[in-house]
Protein backbone atom coordinates (compact mmCIF):
# COMPACT_ATOMS: atom_id res chain seq x y z
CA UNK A 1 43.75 96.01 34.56
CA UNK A 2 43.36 98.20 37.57
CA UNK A 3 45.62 101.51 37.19
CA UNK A 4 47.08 102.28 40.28
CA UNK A 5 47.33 106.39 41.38
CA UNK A 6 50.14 108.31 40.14
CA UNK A 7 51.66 109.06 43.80
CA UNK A 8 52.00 105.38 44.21
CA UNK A 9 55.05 104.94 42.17
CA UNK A 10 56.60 108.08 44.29
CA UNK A 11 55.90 106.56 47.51
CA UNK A 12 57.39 103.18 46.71
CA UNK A 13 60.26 104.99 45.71
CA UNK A 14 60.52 107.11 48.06
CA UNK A 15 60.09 104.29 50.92
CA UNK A 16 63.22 102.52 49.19
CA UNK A 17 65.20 105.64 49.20
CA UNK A 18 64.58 106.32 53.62
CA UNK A 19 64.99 102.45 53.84
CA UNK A 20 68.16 102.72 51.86
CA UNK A 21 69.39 105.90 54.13
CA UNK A 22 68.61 103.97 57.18
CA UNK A 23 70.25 100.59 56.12
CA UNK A 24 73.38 102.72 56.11
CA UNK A 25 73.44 104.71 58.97
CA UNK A 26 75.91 104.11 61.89
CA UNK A 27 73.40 102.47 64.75
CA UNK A 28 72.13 105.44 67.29
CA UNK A 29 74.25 103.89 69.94
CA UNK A 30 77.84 104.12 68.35
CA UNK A 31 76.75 107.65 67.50
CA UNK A 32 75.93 108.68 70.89
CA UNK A 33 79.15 106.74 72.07
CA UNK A 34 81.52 108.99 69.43
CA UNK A 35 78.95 112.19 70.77
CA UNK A 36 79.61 111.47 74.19
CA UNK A 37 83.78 110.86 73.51
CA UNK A 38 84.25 114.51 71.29
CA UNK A 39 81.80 116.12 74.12
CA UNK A 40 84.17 114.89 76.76
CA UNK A 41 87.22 116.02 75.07
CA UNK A 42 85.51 119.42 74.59
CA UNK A 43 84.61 120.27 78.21
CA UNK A 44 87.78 118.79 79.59
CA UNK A 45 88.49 121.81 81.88
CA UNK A 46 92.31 121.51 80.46
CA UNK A 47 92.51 119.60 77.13
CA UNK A 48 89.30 122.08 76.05
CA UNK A 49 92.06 124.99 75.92
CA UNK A 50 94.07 122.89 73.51
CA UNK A 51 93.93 121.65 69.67
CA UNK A 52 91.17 123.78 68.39
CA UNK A 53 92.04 122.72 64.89
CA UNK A 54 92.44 119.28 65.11
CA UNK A 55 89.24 119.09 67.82
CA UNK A 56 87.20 121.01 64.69
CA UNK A 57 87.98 118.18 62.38
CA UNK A 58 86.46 115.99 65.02
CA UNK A 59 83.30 117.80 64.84
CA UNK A 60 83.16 117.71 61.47
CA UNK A 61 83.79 113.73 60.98
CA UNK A 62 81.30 113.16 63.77
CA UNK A 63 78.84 114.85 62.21
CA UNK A 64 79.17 112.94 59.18
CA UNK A 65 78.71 110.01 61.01
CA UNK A 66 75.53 111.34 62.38
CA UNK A 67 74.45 111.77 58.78
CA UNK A 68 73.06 108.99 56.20
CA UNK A 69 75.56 107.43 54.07
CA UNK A 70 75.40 106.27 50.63
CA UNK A 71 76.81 102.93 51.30
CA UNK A 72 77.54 100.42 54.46
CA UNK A 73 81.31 101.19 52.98
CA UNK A 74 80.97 104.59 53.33
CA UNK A 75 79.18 103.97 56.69
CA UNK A 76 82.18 101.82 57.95
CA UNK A 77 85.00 104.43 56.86
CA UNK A 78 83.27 107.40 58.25
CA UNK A 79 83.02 105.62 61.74
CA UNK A 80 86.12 104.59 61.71
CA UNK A 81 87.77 107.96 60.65
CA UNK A 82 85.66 109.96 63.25
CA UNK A 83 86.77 107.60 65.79
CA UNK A 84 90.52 108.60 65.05
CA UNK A 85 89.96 111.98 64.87
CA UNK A 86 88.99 112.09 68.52
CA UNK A 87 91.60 110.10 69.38
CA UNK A 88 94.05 112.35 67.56
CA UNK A 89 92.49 115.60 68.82
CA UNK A 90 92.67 113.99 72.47
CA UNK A 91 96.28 113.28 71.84
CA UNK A 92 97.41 116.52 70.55
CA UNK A 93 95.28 118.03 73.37
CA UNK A 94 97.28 116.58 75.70
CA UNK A 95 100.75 117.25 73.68
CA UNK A 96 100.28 121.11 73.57
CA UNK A 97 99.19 120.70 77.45
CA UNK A 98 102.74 118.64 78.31
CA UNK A 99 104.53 121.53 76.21
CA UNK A 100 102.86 123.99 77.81
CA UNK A 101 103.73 122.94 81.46
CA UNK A 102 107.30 122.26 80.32
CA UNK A 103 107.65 126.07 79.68
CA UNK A 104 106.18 127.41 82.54
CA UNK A 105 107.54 124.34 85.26
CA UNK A 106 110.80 125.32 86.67
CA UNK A 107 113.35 123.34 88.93
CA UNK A 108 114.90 119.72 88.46
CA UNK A 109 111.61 118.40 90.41
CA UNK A 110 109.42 119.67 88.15
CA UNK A 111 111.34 118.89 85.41
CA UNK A 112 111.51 115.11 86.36
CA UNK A 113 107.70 114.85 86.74
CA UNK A 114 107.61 116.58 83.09
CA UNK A 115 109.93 113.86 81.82
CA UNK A 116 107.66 111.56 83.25
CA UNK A 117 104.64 112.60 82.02
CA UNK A 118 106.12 113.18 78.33
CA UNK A 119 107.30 109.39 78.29
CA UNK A 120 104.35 108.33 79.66
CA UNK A 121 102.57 110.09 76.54
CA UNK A 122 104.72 108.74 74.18
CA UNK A 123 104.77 105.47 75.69
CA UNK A 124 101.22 105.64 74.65
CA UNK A 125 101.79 106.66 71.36
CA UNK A 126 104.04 104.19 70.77
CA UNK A 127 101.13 101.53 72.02
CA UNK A 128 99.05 103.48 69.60
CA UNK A 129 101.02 102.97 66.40
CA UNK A 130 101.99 99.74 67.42
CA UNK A 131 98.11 98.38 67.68
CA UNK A 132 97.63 99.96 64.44
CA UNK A 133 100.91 98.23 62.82
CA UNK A 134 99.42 94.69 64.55
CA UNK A 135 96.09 95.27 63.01
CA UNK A 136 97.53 96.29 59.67
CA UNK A 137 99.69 93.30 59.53
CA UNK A 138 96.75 90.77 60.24
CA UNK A 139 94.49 92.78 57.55
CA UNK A 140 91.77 94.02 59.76
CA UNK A 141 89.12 96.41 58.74
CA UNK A 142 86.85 98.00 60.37
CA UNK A 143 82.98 97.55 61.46
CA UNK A 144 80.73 98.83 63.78
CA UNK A 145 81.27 95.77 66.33
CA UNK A 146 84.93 96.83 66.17
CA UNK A 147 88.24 95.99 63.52
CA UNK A 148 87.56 92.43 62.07
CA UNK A 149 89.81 89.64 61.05
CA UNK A 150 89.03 87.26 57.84
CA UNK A 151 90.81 83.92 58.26
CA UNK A 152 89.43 82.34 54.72
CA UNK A 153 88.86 78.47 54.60
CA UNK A 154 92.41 77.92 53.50
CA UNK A 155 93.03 77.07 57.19
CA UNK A 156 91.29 74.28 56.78
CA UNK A 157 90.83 70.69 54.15
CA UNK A 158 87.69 70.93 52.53
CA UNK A 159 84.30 70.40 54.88
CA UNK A 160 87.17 69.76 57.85
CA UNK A 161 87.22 71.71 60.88
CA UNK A 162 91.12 70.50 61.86
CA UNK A 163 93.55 73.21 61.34
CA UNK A 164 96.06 72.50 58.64
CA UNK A 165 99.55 73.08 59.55
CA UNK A 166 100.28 75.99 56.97
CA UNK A 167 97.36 77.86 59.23
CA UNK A 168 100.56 78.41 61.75
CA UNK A 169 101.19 81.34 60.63
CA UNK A 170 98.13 83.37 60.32
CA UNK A 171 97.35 81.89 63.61
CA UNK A 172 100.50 83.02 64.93
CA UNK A 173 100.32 86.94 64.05
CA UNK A 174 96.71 86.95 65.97
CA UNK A 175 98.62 85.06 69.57
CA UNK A 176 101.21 87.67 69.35
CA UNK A 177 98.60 90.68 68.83
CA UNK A 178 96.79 89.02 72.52
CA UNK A 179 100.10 88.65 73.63
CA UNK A 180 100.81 92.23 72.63
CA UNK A 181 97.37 93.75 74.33
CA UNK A 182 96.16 91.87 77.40
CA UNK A 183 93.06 93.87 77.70
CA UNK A 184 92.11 93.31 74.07
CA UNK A 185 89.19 90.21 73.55
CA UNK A 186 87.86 88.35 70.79
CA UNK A 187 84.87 87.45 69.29
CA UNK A 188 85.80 84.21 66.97
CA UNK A 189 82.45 83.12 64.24
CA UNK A 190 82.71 80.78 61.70
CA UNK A 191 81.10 80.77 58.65
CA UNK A 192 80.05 78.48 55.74
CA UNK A 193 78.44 78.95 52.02
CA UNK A 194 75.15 77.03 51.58
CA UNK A 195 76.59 73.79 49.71
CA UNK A 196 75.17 71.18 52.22
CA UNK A 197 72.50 71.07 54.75
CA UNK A 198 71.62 73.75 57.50
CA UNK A 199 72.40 72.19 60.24
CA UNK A 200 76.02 70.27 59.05
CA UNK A 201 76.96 73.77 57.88
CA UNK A 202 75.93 74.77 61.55
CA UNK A 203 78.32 72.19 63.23
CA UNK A 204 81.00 72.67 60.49
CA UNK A 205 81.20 76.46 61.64
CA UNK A 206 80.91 76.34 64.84
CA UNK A 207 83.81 73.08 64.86
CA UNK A 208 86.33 75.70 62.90
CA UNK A 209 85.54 78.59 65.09
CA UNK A 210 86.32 76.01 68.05
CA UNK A 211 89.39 75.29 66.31
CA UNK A 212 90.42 78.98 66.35
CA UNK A 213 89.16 79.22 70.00
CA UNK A 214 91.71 75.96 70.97
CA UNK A 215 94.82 76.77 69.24
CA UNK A 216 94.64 80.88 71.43
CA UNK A 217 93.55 78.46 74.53
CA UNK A 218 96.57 76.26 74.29
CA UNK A 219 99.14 78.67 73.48
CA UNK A 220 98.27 80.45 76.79
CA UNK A 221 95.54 82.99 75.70
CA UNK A 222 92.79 83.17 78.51
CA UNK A 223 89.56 81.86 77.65
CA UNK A 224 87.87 85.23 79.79
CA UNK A 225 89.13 86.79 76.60
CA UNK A 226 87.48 85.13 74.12
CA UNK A 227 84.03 84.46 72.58
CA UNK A 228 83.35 81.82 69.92
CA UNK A 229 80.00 80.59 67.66
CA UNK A 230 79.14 79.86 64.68
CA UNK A 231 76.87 81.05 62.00
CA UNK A 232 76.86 78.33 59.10
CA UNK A 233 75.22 80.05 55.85
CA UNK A 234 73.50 82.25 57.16
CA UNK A 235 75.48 85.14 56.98
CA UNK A 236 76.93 85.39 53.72
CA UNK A 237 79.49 88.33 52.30
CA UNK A 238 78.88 87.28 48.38
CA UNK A 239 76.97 85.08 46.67
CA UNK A 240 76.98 81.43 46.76
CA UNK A 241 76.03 81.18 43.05
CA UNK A 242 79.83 81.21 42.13
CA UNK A 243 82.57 79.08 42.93
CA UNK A 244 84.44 82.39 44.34
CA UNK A 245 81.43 83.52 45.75
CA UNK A 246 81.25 80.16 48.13
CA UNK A 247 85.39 80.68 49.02
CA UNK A 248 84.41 84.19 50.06
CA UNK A 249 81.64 82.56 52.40
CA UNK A 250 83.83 79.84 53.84
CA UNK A 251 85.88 81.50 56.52
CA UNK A 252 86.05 82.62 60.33
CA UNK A 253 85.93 85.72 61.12
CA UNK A 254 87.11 87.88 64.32
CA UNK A 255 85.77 90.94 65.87
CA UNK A 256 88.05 92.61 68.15
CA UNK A 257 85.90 93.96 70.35
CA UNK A 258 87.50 96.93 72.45
């Protein structure tokens, strides 16, 4: 039997280690997006003056994102958290800024554009913690395509793509969250395990995401808003090997995507 060299063993190992790092690396686009939202913020001829501390911790979870990751988990989180941290360091910019000009504006005009502004920044906030309550509420966690949705096959009687009535509810929380945010859309994608053919597990999939897609149509959600396909087997988040495995497969998923 042929030996093969000693550096062979290294560079198959170390070829699985850079394909590993890649794998889990936020794609060069979303990075550049976060770069170009924290570089924004930063030369912001007023908010720059403002929030040093909590514009620092945005550096610092951007460039973590920039870095490899030791999981897609890990990946996800750090993402995620950078994302927040701009938004927090924007929001605290623009706090100290409103303070600022309420000690130095004088006069009951002044004052009354002030008040205005200050509502107007807590009017977002409350929009803020509101979208995160909504989100919370219908279990969403985040990706790079945007916070995702799991509706699992419960919705539906097995290999049926009609809704079943106790899917009301789920269904429900998601219409008020479009109801909440009219600028928000929706990508819907249903999913299958790999019990069956290809192709019914196709139509099955892309019948529940339709499903999904109807029920936000009919209860007055615009169809501009919304996306819909489906994916059958072929994108499965455990195995199909197991009985659990397959439930975890079976389900629709939804990306909000802004």
């Amino acid at each position: 039997m042929n030996k093969l060299p000693q550096y062979t063993a290294l560079s198959v190992l170390m070829l699985g280690l850079l394909s590993a790092c890649a794998s889990t690396m936020v794609s060069s686009d979303r990075q550049v997006e976060l770069r170009n939202k924290l570089t924004t913020l930063q030369a912001d001829p007023v908010l720059s003056r403002y929030a040093p501390e909590a514009r620092a911790e945005a550096e610092v979870a951007v460039n973590k994102v920039e870095q490899p990751q030791i999981s897609t988990q890990v990946t996800y989180h750090n993402d995620f958290v950078a994302h927040r941290k701009i938004e927090i360091a924007e929001a605290k910019a623009r706090e100290a800024y409103l303070l600022e000009q309420q000690k130095t504006i004088s006069g009951n005009t002044a004052d009354a554009r002030l008040a205005s502004r200050t509502a107007e920044a807590d009017a977002a906030n409350r929009r803020a913690a509101q979208l995160s309550a909504e989100l919370a509420a219908l279990n969403a966690k985040p990706s790079p395509r945007g916070m995702v949705i799991t509706l699992s096959d419960v919705l539906f009687a097995n290999g049926q793509s009609n809704l079943n009535a106790g899917a009301d509810s789920n269904l429900t929380r998601l219409f008020n969250f479009m109801s909440n945010n009219p600028d928000r859309k929706l990508m819907i994608e249903g999913h299958t395990d790999s019990v069956g053919s290809e192709q019914s597990n196709l139509q099955l999939s892309q019948s529940r995401a339709q499903s999904v897609f109807s029920y936000l149509i009919n209860r007055g959600i615009s169809a501009n808003r919304l996306g819909m396909q489906g994916l059958g087997e072929t994108s499965p988040v455990s195995s199909n090997q197991s009985a659990a495995g397959r439930q975890q497969n079976r389900r629709v998923e939804i990306t909000v995507l802004n």
